[in-house]
PDB file of N, CA and C in Angstrom:
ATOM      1  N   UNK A   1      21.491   0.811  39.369  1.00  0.00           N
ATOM      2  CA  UNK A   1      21.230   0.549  40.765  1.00  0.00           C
ATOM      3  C   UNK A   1      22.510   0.801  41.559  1.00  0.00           C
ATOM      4  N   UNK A   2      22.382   1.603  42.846  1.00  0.00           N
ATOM      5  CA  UNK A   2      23.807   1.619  43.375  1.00  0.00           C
ATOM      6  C   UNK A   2      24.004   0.204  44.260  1.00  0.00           C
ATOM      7  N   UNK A   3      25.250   0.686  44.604  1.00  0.00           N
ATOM      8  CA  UNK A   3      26.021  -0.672  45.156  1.00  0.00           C
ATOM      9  C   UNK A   3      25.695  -0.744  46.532  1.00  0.00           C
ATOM     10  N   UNK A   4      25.210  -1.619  47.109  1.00  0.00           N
ATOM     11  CA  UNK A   4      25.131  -1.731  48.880  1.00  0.00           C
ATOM     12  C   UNK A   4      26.411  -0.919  49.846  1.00  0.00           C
ATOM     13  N   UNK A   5      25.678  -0.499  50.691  1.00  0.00           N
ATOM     14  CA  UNK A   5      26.584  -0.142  51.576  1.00  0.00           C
ATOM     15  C   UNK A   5      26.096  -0.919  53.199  1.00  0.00           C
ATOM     16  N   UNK A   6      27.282  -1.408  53.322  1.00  0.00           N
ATOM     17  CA  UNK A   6      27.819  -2.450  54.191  1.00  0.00           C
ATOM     18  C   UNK A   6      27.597  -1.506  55.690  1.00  0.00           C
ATOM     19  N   UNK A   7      27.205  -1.833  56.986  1.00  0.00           N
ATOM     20  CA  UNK A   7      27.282  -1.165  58.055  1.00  0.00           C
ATOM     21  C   UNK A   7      28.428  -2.415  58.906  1.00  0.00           C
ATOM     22  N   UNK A   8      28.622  -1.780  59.768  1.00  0.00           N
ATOM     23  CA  UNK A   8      29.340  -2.530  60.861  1.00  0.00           C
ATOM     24  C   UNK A   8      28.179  -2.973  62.161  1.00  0.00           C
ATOM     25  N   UNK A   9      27.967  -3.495  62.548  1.00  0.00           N
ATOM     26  CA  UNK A   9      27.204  -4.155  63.887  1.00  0.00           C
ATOM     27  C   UNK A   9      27.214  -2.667  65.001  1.00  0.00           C
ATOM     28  N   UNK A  10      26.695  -2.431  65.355  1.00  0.00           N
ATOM     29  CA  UNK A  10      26.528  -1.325  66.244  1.00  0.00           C
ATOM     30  C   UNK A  10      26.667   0.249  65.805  1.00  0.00           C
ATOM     31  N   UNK A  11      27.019  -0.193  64.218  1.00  0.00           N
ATOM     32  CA  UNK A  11      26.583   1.430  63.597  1.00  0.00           C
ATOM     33  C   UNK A  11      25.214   2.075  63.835  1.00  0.00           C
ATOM     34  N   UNK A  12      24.802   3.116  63.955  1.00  0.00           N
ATOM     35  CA  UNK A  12      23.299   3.772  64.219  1.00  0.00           C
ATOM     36  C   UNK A  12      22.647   3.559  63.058  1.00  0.00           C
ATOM     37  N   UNK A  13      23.434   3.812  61.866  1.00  0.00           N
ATOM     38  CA  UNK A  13      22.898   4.006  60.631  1.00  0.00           C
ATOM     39  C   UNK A  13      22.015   2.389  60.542  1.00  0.00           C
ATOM     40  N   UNK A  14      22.721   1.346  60.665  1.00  0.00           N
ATOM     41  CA  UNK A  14      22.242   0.346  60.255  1.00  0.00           C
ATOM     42  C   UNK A  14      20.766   0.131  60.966  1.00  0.00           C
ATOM     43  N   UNK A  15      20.974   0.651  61.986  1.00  0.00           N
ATOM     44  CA  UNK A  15      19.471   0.498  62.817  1.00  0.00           C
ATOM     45  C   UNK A  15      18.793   1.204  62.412  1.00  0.00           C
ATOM     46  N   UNK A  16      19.087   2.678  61.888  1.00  0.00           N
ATOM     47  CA  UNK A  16      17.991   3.184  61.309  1.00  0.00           C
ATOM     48  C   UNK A  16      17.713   2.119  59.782  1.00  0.00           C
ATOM     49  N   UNK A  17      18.788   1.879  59.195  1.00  0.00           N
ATOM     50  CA  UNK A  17      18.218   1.345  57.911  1.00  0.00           C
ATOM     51  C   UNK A  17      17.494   0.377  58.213  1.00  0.00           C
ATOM     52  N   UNK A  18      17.434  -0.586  59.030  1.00  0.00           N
ATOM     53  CA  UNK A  18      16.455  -1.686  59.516  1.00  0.00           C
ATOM     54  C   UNK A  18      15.207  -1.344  59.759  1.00  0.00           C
ATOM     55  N   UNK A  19      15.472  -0.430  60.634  1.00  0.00           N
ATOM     56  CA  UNK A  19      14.060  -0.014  60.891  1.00  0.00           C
ATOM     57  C   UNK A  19      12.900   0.956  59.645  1.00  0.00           C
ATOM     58  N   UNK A  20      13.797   1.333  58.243  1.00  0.00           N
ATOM     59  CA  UNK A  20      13.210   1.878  57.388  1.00  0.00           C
ATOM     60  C   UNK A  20      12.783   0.345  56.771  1.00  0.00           C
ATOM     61  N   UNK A  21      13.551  -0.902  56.826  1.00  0.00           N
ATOM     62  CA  UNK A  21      13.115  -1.994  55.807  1.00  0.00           C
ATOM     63  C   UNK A  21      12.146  -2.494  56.501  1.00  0.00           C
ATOM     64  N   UNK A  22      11.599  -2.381  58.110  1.00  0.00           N
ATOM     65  CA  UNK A  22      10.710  -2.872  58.407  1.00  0.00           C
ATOM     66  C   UNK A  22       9.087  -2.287  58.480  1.00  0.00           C
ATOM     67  N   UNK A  23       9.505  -0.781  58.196  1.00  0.00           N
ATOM     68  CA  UNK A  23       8.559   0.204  58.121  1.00  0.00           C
ATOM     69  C   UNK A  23       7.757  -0.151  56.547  1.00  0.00           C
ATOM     70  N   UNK A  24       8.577  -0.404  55.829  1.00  0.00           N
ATOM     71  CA  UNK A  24       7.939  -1.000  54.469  1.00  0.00           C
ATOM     72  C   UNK A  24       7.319  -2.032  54.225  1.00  0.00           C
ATOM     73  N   UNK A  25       7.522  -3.239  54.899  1.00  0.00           N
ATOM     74  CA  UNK A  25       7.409  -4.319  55.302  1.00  0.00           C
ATOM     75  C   UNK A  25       5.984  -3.865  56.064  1.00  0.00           C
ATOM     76  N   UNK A  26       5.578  -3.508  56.660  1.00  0.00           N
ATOM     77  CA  UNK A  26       4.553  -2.895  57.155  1.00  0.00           C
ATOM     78  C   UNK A  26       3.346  -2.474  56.340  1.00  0.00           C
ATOM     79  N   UNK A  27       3.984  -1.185  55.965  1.00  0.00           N
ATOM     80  CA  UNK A  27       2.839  -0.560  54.770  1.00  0.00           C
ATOM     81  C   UNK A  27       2.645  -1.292  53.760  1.00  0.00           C
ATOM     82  N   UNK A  28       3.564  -2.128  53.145  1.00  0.00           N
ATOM     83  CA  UNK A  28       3.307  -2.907  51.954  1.00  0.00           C
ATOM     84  C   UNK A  28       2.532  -4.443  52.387  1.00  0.00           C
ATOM     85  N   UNK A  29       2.089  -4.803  53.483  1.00  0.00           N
ATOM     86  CA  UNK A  29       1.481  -5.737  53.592  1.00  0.00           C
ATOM     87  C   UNK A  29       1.267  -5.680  55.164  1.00  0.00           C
ATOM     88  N   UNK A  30       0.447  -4.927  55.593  1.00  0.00           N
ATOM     89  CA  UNK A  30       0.100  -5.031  56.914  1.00  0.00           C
ATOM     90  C   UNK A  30      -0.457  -6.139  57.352  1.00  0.00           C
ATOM     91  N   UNK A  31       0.011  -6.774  58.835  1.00  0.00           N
ATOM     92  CA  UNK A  31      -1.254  -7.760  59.346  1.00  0.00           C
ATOM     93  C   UNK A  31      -2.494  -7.321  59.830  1.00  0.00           C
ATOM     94  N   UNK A  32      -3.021  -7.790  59.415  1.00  0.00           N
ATOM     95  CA  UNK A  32      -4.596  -7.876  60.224  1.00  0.00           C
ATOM     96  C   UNK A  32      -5.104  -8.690  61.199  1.00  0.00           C
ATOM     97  N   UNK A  33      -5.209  -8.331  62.878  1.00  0.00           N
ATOM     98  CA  UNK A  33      -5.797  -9.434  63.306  1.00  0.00           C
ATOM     99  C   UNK A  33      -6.911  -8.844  63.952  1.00  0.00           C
ATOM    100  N   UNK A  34      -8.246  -9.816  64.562  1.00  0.00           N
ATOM    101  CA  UNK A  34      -9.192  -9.202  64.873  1.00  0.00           C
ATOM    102  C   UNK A  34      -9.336  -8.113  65.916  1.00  0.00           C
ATOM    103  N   UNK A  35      -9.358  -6.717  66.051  1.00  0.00           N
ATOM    104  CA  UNK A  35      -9.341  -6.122  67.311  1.00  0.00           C
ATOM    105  C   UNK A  35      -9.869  -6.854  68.676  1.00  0.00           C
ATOM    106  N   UNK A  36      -9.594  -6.071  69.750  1.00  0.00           N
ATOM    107  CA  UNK A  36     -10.271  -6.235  71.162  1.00  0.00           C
ATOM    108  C   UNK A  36      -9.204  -7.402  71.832  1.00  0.00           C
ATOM    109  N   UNK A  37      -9.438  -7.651  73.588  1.00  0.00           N
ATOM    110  CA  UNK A  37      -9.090  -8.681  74.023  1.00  0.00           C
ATOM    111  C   UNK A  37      -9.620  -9.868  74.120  1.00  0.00           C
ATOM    112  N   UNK A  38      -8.441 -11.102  73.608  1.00  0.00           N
ATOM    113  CA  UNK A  38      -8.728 -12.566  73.563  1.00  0.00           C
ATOM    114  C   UNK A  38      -8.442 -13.232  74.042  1.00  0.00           C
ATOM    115  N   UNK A  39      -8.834 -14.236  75.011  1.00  0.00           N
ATOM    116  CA  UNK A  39      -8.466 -14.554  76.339  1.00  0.00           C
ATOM    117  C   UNK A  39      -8.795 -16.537  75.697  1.00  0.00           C
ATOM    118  N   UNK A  40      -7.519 -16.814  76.434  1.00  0.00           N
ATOM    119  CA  UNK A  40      -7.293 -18.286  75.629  1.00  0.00           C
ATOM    120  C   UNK A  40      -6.967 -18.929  77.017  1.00  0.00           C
ATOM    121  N   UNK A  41      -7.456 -20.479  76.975  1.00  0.00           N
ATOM    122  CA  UNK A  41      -7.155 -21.345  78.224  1.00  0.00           C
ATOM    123  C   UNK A  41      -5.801 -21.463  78.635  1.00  0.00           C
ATOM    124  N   UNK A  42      -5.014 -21.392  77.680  1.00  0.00           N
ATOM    125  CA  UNK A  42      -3.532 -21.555  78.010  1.00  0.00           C
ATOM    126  C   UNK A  42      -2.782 -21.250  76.513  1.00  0.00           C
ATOM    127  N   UNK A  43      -1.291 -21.012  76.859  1.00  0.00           N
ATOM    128  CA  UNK A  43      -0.362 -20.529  75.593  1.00  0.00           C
ATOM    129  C   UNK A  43      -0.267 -21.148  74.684  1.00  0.00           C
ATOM    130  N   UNK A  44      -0.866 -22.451  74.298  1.00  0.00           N
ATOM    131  CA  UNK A  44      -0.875 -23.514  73.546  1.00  0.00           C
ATOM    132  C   UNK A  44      -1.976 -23.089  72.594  1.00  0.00           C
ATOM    133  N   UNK A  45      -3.495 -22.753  73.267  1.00  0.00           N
ATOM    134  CA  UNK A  45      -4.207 -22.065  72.641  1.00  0.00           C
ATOM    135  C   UNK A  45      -4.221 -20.684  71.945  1.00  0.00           C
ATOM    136  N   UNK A  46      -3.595 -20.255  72.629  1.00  0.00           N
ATOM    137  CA  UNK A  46      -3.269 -18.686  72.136  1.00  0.00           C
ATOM    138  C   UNK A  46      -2.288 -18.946  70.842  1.00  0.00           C
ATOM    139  N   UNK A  47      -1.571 -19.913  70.848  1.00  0.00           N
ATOM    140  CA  UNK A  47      -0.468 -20.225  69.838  1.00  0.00           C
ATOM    141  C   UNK A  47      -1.514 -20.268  68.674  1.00  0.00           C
ATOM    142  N   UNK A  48      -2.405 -21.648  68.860  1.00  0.00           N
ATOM    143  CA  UNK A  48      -2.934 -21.883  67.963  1.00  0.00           C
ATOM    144  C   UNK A  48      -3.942 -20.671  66.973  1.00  0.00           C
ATOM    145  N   UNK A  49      -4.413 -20.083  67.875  1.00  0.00           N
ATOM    146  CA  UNK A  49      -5.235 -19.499  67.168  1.00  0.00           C
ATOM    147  C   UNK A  49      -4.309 -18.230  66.645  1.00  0.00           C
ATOM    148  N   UNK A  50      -3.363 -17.635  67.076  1.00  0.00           N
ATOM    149  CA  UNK A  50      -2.260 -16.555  66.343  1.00  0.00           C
ATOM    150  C   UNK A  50      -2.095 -17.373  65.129  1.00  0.00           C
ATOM    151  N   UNK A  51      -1.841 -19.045  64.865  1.00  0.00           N
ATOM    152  CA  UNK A  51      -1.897 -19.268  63.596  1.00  0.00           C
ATOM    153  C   UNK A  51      -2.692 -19.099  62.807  1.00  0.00           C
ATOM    154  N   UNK A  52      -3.592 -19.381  63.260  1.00  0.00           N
ATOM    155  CA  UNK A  52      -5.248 -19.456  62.298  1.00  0.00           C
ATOM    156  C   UNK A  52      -5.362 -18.016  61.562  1.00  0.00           C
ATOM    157  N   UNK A  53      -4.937 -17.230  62.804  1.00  0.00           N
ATOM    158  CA  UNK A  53      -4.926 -15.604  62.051  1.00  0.00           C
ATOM    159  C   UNK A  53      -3.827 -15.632  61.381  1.00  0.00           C
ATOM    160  N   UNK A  54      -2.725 -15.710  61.500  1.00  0.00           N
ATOM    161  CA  UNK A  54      -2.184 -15.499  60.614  1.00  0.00           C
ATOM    162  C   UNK A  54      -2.082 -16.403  59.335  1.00  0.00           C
ATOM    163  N   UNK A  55      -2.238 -17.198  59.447  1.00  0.00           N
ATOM    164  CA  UNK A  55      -3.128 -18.354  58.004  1.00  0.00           C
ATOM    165  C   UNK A  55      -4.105 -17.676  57.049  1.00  0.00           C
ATOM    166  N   UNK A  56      -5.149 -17.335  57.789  1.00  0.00           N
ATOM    167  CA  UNK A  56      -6.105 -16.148  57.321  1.00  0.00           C
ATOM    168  C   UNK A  56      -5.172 -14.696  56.361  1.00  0.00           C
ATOM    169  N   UNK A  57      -4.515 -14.088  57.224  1.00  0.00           N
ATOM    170  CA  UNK A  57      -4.012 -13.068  57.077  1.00  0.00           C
ATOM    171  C   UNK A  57      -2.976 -13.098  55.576  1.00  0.00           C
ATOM    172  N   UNK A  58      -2.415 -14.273  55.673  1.00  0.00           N
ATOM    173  CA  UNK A  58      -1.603 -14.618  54.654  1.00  0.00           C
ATOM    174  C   UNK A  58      -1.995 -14.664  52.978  1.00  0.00           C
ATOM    175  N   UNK A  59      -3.550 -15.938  53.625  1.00  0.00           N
ATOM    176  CA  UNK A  59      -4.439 -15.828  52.383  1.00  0.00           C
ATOM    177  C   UNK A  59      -4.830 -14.688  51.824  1.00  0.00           C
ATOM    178  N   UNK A  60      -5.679 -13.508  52.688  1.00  0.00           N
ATOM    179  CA  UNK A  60      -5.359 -12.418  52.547  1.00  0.00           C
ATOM    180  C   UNK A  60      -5.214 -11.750  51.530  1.00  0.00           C
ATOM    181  N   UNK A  61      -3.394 -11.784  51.888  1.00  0.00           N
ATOM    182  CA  UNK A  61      -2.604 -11.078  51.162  1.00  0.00           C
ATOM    183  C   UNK A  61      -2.476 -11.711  49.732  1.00  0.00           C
ATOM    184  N   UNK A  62      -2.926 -13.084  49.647  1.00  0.00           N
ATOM    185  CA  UNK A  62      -2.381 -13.528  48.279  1.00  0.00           C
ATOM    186  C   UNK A  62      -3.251 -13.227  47.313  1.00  0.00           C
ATOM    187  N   UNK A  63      -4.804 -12.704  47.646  1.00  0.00           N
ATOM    188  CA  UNK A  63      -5.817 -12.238  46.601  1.00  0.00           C
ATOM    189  C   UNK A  63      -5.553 -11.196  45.835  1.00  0.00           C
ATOM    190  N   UNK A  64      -5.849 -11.225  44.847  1.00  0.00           N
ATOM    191  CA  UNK A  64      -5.954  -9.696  43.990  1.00  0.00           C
ATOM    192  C   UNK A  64      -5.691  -8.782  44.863  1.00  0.00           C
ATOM    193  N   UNK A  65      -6.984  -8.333  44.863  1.00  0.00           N
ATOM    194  CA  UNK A  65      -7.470  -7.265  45.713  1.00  0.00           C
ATOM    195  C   UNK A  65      -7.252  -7.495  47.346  1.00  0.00           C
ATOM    196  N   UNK A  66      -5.948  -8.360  47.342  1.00  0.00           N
ATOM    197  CA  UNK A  66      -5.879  -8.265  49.147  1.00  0.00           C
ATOM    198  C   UNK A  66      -6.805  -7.977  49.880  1.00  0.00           C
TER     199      UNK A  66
END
């Protein structure tokens, strides 16, 4: 395995490398939430139910067959 290479804070490289670890992060376990617009009484609600999906979403991922 090679050895890490270290970036400095405002190198380009590092942003691209971030953005390749998040691109994986992606394909290897996408979220799923239900399409279309969802219209919630207030941000409290909207909170809640982004959990529920993602609660769902999590379980999900932990099945076999995702």
């Amino acid at each position: 395995m090679e050895q890490p290479v270290w970036r400095q804070p405002g190198d380009p490289q590092l942003y691209r490398a971030i953005a390749r670890i998040w691109a994986f992060g992606r394909r290897s376990v996408p979220r799923r939430f239900p399409p279309g617009v969802h219209r919630d009484r207030s941000i409290a609600d909207l909170d809640r139910q982004v959990d529920v999906w993602a609660a769902e979403d999590f379980q999900r991922s932990r099945r076999p067959n995702g």
